[in-house]
N, C-alpha and C. Protein backbone atom coordinates (compact mmCIF):
# COMPACT_ATOMS: atom_id res chain seq x y z
N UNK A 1 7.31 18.90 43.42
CA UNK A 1 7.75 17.55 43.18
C UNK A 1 6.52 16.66 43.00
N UNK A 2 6.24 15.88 41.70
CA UNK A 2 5.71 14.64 41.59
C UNK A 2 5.24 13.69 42.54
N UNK A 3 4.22 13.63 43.01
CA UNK A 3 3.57 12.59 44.27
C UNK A 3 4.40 10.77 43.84
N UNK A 4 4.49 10.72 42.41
CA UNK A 4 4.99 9.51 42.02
C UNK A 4 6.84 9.96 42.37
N UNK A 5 7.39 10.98 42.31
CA UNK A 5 8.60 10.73 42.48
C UNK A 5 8.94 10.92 44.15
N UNK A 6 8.04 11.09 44.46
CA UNK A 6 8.37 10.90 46.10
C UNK A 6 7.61 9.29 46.26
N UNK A 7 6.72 9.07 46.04
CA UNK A 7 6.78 7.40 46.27
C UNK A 7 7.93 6.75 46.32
N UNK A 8 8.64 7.11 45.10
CA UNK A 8 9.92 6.30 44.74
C UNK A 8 10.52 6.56 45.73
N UNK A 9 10.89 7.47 46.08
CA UNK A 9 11.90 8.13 47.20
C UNK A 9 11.56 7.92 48.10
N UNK A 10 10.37 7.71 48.73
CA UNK A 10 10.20 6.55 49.87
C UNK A 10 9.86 5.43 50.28
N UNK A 11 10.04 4.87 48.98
CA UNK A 11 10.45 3.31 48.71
C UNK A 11 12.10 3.22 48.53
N UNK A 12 12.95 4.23 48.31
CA UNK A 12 14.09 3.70 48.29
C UNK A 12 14.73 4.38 50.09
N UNK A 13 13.82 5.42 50.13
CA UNK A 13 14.55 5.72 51.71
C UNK A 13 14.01 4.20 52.63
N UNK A 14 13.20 3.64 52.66
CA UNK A 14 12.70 1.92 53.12
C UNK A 14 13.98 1.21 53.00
N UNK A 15 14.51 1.32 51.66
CA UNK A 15 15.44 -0.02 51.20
C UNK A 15 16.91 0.67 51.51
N UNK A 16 17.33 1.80 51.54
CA UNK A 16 18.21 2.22 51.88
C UNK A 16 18.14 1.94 54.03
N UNK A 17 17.14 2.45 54.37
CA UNK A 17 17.55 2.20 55.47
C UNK A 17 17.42 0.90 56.18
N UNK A 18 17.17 0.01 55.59
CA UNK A 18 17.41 -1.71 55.69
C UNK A 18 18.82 -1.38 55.73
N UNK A 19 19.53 -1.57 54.14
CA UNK A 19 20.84 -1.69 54.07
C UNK A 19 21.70 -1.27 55.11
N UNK A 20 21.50 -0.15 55.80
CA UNK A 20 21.98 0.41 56.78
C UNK A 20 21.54 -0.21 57.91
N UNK A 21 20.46 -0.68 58.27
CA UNK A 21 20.04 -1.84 59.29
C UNK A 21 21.31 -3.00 59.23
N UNK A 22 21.15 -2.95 57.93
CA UNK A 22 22.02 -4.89 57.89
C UNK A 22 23.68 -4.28 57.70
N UNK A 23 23.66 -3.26 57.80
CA UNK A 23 25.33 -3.03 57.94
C UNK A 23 25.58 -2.56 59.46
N UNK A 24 24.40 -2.34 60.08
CA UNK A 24 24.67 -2.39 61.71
C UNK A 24 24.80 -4.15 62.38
N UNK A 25 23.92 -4.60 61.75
CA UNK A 25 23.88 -6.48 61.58
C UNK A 25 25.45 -6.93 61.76
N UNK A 26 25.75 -6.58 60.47
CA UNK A 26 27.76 -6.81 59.84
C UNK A 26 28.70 -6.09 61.26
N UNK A 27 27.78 -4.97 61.74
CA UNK A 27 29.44 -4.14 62.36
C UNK A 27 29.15 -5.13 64.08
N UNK A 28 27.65 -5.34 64.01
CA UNK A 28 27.88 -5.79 65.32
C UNK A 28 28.63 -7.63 65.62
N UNK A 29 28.10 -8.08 64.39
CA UNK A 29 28.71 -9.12 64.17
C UNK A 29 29.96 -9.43 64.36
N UNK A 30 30.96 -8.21 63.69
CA UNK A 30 32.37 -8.04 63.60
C UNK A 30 32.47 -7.96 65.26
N UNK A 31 31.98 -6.94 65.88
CA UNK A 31 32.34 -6.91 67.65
C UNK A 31 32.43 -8.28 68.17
N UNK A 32 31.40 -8.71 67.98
CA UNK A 32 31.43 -10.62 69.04
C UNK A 32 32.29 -10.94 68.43
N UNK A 33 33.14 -11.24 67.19
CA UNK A 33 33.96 -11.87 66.83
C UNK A 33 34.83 -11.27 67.59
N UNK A 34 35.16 -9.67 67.96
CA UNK A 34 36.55 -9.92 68.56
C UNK A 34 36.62 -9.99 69.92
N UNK A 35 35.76 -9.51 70.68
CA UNK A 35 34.94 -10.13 71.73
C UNK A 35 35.48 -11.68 72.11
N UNK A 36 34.92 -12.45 71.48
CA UNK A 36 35.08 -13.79 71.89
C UNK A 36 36.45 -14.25 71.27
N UNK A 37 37.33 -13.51 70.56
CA UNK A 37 38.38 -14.09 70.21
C UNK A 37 39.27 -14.14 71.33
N UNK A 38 40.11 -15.20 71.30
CA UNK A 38 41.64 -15.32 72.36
C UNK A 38 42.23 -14.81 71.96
N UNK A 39 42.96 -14.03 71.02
CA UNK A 39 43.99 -13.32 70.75
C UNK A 39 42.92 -12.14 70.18
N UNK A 40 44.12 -10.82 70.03
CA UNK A 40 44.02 -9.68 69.02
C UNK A 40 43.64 -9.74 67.48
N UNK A 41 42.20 -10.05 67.25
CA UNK A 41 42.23 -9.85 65.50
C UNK A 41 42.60 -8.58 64.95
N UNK A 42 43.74 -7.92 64.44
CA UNK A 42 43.59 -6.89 64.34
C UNK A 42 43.38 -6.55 63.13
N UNK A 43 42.87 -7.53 62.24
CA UNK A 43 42.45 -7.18 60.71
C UNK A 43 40.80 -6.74 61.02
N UNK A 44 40.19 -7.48 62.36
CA UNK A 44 38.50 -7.14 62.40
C UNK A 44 38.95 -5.45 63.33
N UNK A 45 39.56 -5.91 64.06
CA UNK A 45 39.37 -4.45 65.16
C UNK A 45 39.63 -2.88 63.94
N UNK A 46 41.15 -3.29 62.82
CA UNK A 46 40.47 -1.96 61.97
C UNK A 46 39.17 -2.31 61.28
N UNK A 47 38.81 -3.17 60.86
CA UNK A 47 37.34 -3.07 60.04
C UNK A 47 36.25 -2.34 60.90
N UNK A 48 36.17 -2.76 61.85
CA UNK A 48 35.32 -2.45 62.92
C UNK A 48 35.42 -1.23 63.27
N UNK A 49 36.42 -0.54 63.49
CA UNK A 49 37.00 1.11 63.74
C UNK A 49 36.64 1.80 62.54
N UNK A 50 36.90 1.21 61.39
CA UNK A 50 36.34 1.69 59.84
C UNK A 50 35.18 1.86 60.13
N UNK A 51 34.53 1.28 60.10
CA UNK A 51 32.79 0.73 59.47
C UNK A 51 32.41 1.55 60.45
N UNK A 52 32.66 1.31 61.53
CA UNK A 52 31.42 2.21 62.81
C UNK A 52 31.11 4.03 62.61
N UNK A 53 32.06 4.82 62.40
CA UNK A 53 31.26 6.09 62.07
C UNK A 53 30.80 5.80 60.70
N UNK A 54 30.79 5.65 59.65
CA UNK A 54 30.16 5.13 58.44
C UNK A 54 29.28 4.69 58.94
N UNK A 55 28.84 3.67 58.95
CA UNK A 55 27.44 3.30 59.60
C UNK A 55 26.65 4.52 60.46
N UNK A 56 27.16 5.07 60.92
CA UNK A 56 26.56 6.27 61.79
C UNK A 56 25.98 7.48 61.10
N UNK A 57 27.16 7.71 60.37
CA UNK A 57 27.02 8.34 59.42
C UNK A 57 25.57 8.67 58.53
N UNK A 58 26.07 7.38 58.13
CA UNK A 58 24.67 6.76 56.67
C UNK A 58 23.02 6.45 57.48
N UNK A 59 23.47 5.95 58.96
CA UNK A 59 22.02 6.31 59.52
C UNK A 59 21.29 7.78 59.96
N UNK A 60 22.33 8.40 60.17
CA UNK A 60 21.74 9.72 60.63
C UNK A 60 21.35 10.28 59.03
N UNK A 61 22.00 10.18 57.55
CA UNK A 61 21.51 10.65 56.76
C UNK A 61 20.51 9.68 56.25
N UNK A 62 19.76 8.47 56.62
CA UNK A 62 18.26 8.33 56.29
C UNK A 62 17.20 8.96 57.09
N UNK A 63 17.70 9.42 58.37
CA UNK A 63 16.94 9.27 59.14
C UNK A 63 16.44 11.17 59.13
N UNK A 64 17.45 11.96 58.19
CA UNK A 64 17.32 13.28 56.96
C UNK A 64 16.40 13.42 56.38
N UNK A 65 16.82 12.23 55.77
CA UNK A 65 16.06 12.26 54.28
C UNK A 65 14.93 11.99 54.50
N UNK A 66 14.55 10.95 55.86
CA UNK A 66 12.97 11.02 56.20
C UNK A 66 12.89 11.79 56.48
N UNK A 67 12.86 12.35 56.71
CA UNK A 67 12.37 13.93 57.70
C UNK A 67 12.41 15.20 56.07
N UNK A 68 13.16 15.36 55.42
CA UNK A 68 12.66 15.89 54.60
C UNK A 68 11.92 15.48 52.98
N UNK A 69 11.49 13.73 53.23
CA UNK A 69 10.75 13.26 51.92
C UNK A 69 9.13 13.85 53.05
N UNK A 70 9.22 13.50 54.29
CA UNK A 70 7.59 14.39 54.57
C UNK A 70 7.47 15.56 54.63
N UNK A 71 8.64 16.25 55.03
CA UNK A 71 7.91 17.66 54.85
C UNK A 71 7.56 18.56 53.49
N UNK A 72 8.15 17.74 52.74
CA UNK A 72 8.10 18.14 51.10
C UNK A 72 6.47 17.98 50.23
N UNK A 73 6.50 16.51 51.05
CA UNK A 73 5.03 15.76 50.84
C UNK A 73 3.96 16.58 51.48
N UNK A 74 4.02 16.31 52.99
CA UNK A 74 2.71 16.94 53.41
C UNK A 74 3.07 17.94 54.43
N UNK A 75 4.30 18.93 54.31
CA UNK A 75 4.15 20.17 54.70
C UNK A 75 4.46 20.31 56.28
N UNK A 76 4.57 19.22 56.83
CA UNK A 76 4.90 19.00 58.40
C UNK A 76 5.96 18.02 58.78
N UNK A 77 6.85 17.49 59.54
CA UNK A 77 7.42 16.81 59.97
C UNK A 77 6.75 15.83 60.99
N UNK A 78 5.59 16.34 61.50
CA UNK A 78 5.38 15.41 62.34
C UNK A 78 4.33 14.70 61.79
N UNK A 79 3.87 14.38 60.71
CA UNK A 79 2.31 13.88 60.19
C UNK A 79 2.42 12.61 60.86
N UNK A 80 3.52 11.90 60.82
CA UNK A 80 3.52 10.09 61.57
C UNK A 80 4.29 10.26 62.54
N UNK A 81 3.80 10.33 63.41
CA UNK A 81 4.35 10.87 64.82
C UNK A 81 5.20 9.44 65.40
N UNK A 82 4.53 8.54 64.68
CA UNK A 82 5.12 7.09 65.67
C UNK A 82 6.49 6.69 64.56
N UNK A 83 6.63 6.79 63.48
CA UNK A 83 7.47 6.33 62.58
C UNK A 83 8.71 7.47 62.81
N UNK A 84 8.11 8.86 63.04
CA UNK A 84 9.43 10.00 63.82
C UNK A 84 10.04 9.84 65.05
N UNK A 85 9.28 9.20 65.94
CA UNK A 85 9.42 8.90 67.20
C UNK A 85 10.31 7.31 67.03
N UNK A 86 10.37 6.32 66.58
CA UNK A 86 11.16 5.03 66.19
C UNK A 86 12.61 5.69 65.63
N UNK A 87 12.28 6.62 64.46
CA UNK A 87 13.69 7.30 64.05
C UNK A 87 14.33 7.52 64.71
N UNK A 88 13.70 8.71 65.47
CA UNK A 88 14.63 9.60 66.73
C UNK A 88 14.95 8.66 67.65
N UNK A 89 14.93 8.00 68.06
CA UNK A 89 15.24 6.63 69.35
C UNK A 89 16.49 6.33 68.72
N UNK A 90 16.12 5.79 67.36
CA UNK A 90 17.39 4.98 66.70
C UNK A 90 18.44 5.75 66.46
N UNK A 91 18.41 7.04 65.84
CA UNK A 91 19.35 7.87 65.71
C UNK A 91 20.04 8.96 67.69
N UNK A 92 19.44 8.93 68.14
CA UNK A 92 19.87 8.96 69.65
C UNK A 92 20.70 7.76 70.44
N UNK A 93 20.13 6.63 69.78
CA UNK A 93 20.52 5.10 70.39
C UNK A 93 22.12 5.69 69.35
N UNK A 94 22.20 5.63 68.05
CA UNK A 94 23.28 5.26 67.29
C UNK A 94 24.37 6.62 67.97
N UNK A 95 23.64 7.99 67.85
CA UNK A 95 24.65 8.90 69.01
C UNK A 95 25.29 8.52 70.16
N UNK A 96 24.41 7.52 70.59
CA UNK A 96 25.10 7.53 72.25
C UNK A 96 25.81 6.39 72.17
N UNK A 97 25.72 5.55 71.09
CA UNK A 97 26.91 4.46 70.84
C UNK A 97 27.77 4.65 70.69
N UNK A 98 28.00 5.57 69.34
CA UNK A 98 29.20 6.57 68.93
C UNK A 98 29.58 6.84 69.70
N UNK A 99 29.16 7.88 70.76
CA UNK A 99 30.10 8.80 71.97
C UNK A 99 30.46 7.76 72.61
N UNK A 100 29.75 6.62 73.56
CA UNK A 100 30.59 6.12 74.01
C UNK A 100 31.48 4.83 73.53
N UNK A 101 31.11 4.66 72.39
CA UNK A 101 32.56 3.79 71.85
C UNK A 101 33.76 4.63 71.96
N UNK A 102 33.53 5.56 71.82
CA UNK A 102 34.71 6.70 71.99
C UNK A 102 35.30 6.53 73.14
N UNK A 103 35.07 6.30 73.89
CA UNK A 103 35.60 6.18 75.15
C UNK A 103 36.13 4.63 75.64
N UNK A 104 35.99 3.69 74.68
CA UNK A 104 36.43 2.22 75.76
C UNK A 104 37.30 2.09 74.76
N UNK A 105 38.88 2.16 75.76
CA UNK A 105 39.81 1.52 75.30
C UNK A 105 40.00 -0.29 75.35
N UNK A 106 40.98 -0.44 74.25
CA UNK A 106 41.03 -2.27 74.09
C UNK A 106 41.97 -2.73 75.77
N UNK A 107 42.07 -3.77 75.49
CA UNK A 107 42.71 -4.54 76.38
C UNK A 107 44.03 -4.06 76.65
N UNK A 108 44.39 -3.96 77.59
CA UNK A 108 45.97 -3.60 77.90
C UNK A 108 46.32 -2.18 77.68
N UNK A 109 45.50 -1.34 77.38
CA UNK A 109 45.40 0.26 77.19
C UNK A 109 44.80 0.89 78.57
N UNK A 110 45.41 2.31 78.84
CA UNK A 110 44.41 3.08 79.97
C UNK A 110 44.37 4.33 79.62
């Protein structure tokens, strides 16, 4: 592979995993809204049930694709030990959200 077509590709794995930043932005946003609402929104609570493995989803596959735009490049996974180490946090942080969103039922449920 082309040293210029992996540039690209990790200039768009950058901008891809923003987007996925700012759609964790959107899903957490959606929570305080129903959070602080007095009644049941239940048009946000499915959005919110939607969006959250999607979002999970789409972070664990940047957080792939980093891991295989370096080893393609320079033959190791660990060459930036601190930028693998930020990944893995975030993608562990977004696992252990997942699992336990899984577990908290809404209001008036047991």
């Amino acid at each position: 592979m082309s040293k210029e077509l992996i540039s690209y590709m990790a200039l768009f794995h950058g901008a891809y995993n923003t987007a996925v930043i700012l759609l964790f932005v959107y899903q957490g946003s959606i929570g305080l809204r129903i959070r602080r609402s007095e009644h049941k929104p239940l048009h946000l609570i499915k959005k919110h049930r939607k969006i959250g493995p999607i979002a999970a989803a789409l972070g664990i596959a940047g957080f792939i694709a980093g891991i295989t735009l370096v080893y393609i490049d320079k033959g190791r996974i660990f060459k930036y030990p601190f930028h693998f180490i930020t990944g893995f946090s975030i993608i562990s942080l977004i696992l252990t959200t997942y699992i336990i969103s899984g577990k908290i039922t809404g209001a008036g449920t047991c």
